[in-house]
C-alpha atoms as a PDB file:
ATOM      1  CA  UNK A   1     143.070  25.831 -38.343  1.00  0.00           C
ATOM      2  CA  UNK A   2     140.983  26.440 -35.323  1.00  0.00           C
ATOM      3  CA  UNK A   3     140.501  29.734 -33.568  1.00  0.00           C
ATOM      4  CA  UNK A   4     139.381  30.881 -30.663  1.00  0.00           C
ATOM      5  CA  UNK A   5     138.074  34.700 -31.435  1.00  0.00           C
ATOM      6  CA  UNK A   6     139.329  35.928 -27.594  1.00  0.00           C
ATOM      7  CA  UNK A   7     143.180  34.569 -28.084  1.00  0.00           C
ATOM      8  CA  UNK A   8     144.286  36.573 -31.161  1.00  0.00           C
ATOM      9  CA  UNK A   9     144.371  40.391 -31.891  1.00  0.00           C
ATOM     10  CA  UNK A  10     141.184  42.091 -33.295  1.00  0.00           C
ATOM     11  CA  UNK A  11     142.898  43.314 -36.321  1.00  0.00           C
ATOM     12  CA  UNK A  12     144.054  39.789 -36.716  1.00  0.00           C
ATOM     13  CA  UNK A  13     139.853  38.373 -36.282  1.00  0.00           C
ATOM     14  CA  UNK A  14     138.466  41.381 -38.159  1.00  0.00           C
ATOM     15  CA  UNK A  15     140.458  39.672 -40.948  1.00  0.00           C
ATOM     16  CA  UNK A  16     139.736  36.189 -40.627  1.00  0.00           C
ATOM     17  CA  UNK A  17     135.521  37.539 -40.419  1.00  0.00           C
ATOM     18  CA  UNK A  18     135.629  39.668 -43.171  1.00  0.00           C
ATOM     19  CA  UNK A  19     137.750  37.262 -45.420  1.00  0.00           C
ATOM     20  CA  UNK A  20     135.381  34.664 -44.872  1.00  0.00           C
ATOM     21  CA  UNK A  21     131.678  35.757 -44.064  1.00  0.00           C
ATOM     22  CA  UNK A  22     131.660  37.148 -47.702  1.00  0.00           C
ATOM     23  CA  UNK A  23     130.191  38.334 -50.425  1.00  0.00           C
ATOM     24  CA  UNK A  24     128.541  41.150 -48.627  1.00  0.00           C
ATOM     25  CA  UNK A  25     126.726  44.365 -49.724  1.00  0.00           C
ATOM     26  CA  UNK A  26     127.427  47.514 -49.571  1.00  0.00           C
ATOM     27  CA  UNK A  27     125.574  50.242 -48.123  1.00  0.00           C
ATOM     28  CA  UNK A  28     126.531  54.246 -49.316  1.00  0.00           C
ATOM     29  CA  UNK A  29     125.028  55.536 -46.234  1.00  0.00           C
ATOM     30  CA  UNK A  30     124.500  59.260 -46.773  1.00  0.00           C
ATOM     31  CA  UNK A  31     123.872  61.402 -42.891  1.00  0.00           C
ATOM     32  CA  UNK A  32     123.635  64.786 -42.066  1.00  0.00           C
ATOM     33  CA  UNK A  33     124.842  66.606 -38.694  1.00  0.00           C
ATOM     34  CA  UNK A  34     123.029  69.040 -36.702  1.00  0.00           C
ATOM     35  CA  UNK A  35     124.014  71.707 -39.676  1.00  0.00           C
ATOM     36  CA  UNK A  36     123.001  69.930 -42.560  1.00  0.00           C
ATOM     37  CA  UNK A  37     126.838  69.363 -43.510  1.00  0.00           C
ATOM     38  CA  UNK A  38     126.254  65.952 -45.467  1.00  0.00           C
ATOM     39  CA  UNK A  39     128.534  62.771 -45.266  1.00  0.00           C
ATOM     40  CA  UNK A  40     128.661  60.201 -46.936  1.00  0.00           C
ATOM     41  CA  UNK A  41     130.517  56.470 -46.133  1.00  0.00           C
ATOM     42  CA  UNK A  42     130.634  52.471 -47.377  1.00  0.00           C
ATOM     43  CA  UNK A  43     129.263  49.603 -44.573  1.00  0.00           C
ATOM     44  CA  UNK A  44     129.538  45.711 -45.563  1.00  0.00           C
ATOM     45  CA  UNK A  45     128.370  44.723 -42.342  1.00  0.00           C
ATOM     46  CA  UNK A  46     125.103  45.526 -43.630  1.00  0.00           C
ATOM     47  CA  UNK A  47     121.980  43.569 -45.353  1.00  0.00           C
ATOM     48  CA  UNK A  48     118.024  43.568 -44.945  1.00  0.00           C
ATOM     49  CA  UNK A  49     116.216  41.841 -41.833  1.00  0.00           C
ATOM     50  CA  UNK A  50     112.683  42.620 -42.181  1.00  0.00           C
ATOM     51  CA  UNK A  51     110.099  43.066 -45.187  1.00  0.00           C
ATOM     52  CA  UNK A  52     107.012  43.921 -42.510  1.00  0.00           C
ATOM     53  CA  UNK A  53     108.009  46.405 -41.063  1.00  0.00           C
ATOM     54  CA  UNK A  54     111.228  46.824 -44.003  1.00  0.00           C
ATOM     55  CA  UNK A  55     114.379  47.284 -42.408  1.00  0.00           C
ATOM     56  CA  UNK A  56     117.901  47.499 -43.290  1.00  0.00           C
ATOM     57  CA  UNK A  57     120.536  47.444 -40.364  1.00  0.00           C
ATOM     58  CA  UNK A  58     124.282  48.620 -40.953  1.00  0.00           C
ATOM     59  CA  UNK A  59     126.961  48.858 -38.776  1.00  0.00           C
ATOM     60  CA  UNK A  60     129.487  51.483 -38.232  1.00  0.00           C
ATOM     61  CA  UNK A  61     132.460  49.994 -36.306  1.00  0.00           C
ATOM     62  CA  UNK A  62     134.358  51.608 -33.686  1.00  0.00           C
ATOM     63  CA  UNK A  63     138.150  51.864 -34.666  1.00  0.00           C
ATOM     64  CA  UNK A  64     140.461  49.186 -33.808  1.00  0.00           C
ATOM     65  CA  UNK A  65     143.256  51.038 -33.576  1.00  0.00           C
ATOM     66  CA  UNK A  66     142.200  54.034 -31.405  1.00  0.00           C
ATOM     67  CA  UNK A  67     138.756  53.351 -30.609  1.00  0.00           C
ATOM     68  CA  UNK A  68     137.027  56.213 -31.706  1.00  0.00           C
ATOM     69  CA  UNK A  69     133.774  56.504 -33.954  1.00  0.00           C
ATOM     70  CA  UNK A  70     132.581  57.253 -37.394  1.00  0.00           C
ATOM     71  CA  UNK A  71     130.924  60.611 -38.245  1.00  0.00           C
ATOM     72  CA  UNK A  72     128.140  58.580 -39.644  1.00  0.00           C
ATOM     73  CA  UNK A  73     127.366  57.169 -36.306  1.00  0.00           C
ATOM     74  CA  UNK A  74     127.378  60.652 -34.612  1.00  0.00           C
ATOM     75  CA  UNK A  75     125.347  62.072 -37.129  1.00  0.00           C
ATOM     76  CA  UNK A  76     122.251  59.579 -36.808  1.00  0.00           C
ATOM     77  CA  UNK A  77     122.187  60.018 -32.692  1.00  0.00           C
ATOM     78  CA  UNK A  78     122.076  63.731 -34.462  1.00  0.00           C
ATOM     79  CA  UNK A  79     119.602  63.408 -37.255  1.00  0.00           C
ATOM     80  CA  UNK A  80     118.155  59.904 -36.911  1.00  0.00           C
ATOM     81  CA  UNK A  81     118.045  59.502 -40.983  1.00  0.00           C
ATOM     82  CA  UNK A  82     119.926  58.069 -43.814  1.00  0.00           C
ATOM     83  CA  UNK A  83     119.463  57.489 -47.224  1.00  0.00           C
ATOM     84  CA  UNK A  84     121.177  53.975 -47.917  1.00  0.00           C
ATOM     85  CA  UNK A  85     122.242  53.432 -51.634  1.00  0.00           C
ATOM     86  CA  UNK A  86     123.677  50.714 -53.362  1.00  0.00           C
ATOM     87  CA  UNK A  87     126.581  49.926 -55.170  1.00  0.00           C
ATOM     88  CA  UNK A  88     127.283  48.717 -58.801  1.00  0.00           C
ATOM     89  CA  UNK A  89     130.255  48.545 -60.653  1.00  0.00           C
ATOM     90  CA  UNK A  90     130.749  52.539 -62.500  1.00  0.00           C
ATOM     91  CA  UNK A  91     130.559  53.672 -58.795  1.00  0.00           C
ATOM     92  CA  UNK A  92     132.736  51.039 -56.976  1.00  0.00           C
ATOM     93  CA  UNK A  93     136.302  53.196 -57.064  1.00  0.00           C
ATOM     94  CA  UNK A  94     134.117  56.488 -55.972  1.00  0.00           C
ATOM     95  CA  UNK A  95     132.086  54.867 -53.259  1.00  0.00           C
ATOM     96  CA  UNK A  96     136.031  53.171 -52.212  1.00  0.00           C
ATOM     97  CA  UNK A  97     137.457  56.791 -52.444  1.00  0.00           C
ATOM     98  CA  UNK A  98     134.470  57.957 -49.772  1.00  0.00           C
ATOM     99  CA  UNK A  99     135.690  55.361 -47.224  1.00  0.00           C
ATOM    100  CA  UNK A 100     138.729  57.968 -46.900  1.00  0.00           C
ATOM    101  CA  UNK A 101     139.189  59.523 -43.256  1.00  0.00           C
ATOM    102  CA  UNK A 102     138.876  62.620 -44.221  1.00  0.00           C
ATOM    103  CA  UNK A 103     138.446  65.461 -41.919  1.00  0.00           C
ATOM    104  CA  UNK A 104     134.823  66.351 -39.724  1.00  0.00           C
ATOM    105  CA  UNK A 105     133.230  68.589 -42.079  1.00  0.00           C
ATOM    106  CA  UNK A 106     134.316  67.452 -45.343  1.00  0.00           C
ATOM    107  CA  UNK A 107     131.734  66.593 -48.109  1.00  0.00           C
ATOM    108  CA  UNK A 108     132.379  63.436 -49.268  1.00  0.00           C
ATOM    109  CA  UNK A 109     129.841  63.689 -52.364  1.00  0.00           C
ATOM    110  CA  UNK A 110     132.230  66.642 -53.345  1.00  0.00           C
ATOM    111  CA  UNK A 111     135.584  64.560 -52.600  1.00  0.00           C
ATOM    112  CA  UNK A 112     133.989  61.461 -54.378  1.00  0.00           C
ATOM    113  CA  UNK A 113     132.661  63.002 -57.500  1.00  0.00           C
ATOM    114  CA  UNK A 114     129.151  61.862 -56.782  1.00  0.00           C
ATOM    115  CA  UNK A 115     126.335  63.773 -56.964  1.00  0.00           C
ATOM    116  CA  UNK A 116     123.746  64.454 -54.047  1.00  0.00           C
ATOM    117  CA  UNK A 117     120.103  64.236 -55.275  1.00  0.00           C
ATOM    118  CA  UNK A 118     117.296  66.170 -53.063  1.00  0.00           C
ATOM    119  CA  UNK A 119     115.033  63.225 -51.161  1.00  0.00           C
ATOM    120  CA  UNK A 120     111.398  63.186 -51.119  1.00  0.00           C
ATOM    121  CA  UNK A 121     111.541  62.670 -46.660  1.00  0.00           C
ATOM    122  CA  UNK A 122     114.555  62.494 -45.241  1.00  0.00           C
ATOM    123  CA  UNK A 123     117.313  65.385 -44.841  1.00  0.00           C
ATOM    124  CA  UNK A 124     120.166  63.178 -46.290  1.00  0.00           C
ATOM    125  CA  UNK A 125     120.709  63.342 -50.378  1.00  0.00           C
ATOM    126  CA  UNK A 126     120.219  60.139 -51.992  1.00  0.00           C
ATOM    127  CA  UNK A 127     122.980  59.182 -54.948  1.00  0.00           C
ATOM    128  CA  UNK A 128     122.251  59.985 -58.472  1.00  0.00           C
ATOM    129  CA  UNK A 129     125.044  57.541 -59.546  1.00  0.00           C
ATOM    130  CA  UNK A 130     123.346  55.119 -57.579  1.00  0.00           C
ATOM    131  CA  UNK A 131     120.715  52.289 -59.476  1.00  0.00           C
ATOM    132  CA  UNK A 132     118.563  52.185 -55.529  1.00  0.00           C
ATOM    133  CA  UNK A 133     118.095  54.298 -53.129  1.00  0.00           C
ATOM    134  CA  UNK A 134     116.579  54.111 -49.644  1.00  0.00           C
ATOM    135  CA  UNK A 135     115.559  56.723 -47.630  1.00  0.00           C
ATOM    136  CA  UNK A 136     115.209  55.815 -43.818  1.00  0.00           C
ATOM    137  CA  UNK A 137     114.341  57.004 -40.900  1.00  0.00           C
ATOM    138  CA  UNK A 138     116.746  55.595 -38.218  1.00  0.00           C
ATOM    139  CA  UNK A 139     114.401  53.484 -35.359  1.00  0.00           C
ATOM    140  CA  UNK A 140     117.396  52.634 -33.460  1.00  0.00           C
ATOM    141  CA  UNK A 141     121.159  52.787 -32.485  1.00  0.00           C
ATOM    142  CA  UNK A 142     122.411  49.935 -30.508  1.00  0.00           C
ATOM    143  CA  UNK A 143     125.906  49.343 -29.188  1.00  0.00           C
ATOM    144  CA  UNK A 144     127.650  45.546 -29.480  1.00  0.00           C
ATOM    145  CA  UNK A 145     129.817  47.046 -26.937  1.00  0.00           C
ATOM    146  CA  UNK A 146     132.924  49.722 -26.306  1.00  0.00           C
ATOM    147  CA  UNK A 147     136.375  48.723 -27.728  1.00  0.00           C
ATOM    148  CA  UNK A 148     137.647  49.151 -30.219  1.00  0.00           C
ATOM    149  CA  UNK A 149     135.841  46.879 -32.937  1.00  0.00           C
ATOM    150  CA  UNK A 150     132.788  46.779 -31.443  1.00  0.00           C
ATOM    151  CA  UNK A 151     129.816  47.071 -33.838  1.00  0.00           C
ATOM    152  CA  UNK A 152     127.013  49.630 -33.732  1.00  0.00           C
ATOM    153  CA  UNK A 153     123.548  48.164 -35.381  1.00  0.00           C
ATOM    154  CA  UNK A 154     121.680  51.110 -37.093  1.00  0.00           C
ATOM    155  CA  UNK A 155     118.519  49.962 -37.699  1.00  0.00           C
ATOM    156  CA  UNK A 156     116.430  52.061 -40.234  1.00  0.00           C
ATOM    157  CA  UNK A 157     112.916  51.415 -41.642  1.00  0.00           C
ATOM    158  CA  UNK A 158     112.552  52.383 -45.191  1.00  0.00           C
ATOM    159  CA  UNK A 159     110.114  54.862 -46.025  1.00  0.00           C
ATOM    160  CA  UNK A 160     111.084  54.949 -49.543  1.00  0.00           C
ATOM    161  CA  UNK A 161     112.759  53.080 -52.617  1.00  0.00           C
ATOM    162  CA  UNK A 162     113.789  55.077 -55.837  1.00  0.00           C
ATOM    163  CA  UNK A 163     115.043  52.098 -58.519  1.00  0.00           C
ATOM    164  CA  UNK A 164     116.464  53.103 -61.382  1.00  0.00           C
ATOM    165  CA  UNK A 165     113.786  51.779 -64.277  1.00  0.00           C
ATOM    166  CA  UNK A 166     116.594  50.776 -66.154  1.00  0.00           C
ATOM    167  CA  UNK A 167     117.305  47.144 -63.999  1.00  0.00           C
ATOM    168  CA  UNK A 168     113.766  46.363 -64.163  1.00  0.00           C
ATOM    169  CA  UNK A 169     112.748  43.346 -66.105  1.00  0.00           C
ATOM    170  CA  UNK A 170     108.941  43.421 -68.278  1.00  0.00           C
ATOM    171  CA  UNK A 171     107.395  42.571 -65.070  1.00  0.00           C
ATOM    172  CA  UNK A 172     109.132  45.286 -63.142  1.00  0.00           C
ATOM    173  CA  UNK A 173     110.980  43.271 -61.094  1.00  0.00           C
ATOM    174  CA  UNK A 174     114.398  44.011 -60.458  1.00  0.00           C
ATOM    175  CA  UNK A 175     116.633  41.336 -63.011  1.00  0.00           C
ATOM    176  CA  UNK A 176     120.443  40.793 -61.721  1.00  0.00           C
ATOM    177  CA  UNK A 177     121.421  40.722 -64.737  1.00  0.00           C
ATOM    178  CA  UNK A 178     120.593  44.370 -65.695  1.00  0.00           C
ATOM    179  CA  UNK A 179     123.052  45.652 -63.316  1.00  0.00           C
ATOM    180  CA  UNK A 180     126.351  44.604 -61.520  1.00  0.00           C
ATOM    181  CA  UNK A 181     126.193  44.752 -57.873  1.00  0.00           C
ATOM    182  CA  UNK A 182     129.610  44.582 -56.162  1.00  0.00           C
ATOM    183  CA  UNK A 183     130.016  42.917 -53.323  1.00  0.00           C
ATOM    184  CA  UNK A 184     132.931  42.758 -50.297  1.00  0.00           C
ATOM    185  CA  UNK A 185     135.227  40.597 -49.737  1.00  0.00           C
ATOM    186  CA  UNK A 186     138.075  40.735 -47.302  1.00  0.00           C
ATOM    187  CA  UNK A 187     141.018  42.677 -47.609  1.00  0.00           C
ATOM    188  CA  UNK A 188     141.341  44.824 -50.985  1.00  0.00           C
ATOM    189  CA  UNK A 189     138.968  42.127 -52.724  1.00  0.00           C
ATOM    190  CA  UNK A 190     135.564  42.721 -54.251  1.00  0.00           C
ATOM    191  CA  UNK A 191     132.990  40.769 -56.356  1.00  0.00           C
ATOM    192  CA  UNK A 192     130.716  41.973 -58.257  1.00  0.00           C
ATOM    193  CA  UNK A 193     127.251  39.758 -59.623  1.00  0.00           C
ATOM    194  CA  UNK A 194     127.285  39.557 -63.684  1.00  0.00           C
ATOM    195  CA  UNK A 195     125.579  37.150 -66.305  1.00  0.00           C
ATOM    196  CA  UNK A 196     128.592  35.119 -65.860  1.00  0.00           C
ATOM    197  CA  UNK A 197     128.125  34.603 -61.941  1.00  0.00           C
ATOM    198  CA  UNK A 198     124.218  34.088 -61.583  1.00  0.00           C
ATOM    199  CA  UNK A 199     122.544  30.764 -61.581  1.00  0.00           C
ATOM    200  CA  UNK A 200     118.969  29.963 -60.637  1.00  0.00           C
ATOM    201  CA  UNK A 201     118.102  27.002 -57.686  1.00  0.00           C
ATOM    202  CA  UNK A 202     114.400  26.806 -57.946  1.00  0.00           C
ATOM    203  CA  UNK A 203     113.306  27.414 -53.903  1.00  0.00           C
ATOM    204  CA  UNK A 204     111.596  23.861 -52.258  1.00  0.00           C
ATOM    205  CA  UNK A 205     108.665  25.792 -50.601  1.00  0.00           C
ATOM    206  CA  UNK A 206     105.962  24.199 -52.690  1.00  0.00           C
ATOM    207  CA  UNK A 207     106.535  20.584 -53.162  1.00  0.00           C
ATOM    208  CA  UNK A 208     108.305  18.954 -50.075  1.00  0.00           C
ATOM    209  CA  UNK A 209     110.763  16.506 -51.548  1.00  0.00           C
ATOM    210  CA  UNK A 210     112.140  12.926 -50.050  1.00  0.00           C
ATOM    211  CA  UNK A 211     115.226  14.304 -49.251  1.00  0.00           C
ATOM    212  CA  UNK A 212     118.331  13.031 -49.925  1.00  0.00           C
ATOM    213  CA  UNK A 213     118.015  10.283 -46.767  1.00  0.00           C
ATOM    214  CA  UNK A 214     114.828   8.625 -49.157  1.00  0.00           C
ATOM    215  CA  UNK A 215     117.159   8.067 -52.510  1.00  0.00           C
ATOM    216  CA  UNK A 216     118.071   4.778 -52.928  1.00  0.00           C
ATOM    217  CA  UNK A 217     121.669   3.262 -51.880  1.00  0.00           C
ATOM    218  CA  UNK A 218     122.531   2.878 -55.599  1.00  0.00           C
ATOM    219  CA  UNK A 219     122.299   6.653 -56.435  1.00  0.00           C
ATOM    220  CA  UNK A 220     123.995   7.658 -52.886  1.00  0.00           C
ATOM    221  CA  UNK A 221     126.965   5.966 -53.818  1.00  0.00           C
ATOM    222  CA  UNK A 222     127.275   6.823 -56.987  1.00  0.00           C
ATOM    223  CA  UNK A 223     130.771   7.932 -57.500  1.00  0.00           C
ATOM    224  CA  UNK A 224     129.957  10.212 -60.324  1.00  0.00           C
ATOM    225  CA  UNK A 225     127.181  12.039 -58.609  1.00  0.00           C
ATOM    226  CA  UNK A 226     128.223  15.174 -56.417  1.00  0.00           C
ATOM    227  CA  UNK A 227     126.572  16.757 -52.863  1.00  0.00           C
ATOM    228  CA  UNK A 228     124.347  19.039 -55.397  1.00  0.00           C
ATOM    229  CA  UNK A 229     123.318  16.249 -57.775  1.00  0.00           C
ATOM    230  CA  UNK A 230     122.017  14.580 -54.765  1.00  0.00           C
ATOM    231  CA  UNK A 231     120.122  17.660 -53.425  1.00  0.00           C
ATOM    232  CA  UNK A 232     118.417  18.181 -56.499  1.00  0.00           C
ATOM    233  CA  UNK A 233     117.288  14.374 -56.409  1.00  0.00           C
ATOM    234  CA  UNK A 234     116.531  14.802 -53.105  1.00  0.00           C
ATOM    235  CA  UNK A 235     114.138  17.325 -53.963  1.00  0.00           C
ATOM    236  CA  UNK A 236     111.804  15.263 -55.817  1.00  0.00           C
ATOM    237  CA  UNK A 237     108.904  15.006 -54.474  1.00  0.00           C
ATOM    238  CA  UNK A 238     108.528  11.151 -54.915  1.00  0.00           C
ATOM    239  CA  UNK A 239     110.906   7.854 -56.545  1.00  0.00           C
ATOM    240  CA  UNK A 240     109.764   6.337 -59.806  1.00  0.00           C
ATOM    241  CA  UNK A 241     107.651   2.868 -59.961  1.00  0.00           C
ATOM    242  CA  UNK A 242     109.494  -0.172 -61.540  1.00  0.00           C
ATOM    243  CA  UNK A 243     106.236   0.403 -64.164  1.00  0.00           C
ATOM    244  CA  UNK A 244     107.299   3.601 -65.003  1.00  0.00           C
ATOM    245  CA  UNK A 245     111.151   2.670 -65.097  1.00  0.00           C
ATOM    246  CA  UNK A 246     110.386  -0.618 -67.127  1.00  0.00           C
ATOM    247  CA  UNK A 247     108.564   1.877 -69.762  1.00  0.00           C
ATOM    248  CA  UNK A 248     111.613   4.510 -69.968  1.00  0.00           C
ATOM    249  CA  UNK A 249     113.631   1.752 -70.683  1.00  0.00           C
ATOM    250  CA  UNK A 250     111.506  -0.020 -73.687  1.00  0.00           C
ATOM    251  CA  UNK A 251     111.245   4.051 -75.064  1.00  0.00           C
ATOM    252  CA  UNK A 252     114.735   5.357 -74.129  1.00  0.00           C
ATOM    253  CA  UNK A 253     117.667   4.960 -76.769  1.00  0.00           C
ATOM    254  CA  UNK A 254     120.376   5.435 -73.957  1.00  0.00           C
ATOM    255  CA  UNK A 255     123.528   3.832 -74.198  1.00  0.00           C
ATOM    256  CA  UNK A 256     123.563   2.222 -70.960  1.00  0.00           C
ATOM    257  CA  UNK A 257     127.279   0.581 -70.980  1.00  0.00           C
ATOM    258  CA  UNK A 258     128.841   3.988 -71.541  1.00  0.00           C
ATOM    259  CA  UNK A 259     129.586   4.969 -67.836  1.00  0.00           C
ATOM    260  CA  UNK A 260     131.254   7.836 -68.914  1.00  0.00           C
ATOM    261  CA  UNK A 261     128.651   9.284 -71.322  1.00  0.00           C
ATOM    262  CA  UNK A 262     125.774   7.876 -68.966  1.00  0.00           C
ATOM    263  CA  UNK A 263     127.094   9.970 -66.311  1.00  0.00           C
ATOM    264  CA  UNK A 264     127.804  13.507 -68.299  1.00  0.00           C
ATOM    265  CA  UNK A 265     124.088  13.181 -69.682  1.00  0.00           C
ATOM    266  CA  UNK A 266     122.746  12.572 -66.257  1.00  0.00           C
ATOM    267  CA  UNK A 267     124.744  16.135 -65.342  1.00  0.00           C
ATOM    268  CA  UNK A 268     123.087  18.381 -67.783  1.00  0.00           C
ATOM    269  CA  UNK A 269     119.927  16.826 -66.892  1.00  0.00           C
ATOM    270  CA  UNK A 270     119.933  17.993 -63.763  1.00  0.00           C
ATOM    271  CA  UNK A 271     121.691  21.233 -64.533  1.00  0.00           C
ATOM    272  CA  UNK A 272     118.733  22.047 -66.907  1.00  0.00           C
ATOM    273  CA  UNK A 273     116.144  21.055 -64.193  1.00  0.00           C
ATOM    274  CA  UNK A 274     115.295  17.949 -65.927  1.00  0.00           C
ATOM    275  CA  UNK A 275     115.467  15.649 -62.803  1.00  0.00           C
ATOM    276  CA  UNK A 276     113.248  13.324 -63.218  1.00  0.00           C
ATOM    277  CA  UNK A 277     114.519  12.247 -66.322  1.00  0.00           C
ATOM    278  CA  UNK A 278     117.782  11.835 -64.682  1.00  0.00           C
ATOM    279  CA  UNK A 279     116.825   9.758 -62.019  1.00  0.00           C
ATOM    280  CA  UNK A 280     114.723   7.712 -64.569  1.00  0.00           C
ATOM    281  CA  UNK A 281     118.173   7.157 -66.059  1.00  0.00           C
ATOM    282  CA  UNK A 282     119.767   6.130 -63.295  1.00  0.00           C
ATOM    283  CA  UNK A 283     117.147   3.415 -62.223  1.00  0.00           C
ATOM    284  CA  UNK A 284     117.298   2.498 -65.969  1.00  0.00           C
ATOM    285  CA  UNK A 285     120.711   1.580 -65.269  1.00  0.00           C
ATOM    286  CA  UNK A 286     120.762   0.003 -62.432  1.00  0.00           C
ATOM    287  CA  UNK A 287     118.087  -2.455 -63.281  1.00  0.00           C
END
């Protein structure tokens, strides 16, 4: 399928962009108007940009269908602050109920069941229910443009972050596996991060490997070797010496002639980090 964005409906692209450009967080962006009447409402075009100065942007969509605009967007032109919370799973089905259009004026924290907690500097609650919180001030509102699905970047700078201690690891660092983020997806679809979903790719900012481009023809065309087996071999940062093959073969007790075997102990090798003794292995057995 190819598509070209300005030949099909924008219901029909907000679809295709949300079903694919996913998972995404969620921000619980609480406001306040020019009263102090609080609102509160979900964004998933949302994430983090910036760590000096820290800033999280959100969007707030105008309306396909009618083109009109969300209170939250109105409020921070108001009040430029938010408090931006996130979402795990106990709160997914209350933060999903305070997406409703409910009428201007209507507390969402009271239709929701969740429960507004004073901030320390801004004049938006933060979420009790919620494992982080950021207060922001709001730097800037900038329009994508004036239809209907047109975006509206928020940009806020954090002033604060309240983490609940309880999704901290020993070296209070936040663990993923202490709490279960949800995520969007498109339609009525979520995701949410568990022990079950996580896995760890150690980052290539230290060492600079070969790259895939440097591994030798033999291992490229391996047929039992996937894209990721060869990015992880890639990421050595050099190829063993015949002297240092010829030795892991006089030492090794490998069953060479066992393709299959060879080839599923070559796997967990390099799904345990062990790659080096995997591509030992595999010059083993070529030679």
């Amino acid at each position: 399928m190819i598509i070209n964005p300005k030949e099909i409906p924008t219901g029909k692209l907000f679809s295709y962009l949300t079903s694919s450009v996913t998972p995404r967080p969620i921000a619980l962006v609480s406001s306040v108007d020019e009263f102090g009447n609080s609102n509160l409402s979900p964004f998933s075009f949302f994430n983090v940009f910036s760590a000096n100065p820290p800033i999280l942007i959100f969007s707030p969509s105008r309306r396909v269908r009618d083109n009109t605009t969300k209170d939250t967007l109105e409020n921070v032109k108001i009040v430029p602050e938010v408090v931006i919370s996130l979402v795990d799973n106990h709160i997914v089905q209350q933060m999903s109920l305070s997406s409703t259009e409910f009428d201007k004026g209507i507390n969402e924290f009271t239709k929701s069941g969740l429960t507004p907690e004073p901030s320390s500097l801004v004049k938006p609650p933060m979420i009790k229910e919620s494992p982080i919180n950021f207060e922001c001030k709001v730097n800037e509102v900038k329009a994508l443009g004036t239809e209907g699905g047109a975006g509206n970047l928020v940009i806020c700078e954090i002033l604060k972050i309240h983490i609940d201690d309880q999704i901290l690891d020993k070296n209070g660092q936040i663990d993923p596996r202490r709490w279960t983020a949800v995520s969007r997806l498109g339609g009525n679809w979520y995701g949410e991060v568990n022990s079950n979903s996580i896995f760890e790719v150690q980052k290539p900012t230290r060492n600079i490997g070969i790259g895939v481009d440097s591994l030798p023809s033999f291992i490229k065309q391996n047929k039992y070797l996937s894209g990721n087996d060869l990015g992880i071999l890639g990421g050595l940062t050099t190829l063993p010496s015949e002297e240092e093959v010829n030795t892991f073969k006089k030492i090794s007790k490998i069953d060479f002639n066992n393709h299959v075997k060879l080839s599923k102990q070559i796997h967990s090798l390099l799904n345990i980090g062990m790659a080096w003794e995997a591509i030992l292995i595999l010059y083993a057995n070529e030679t």
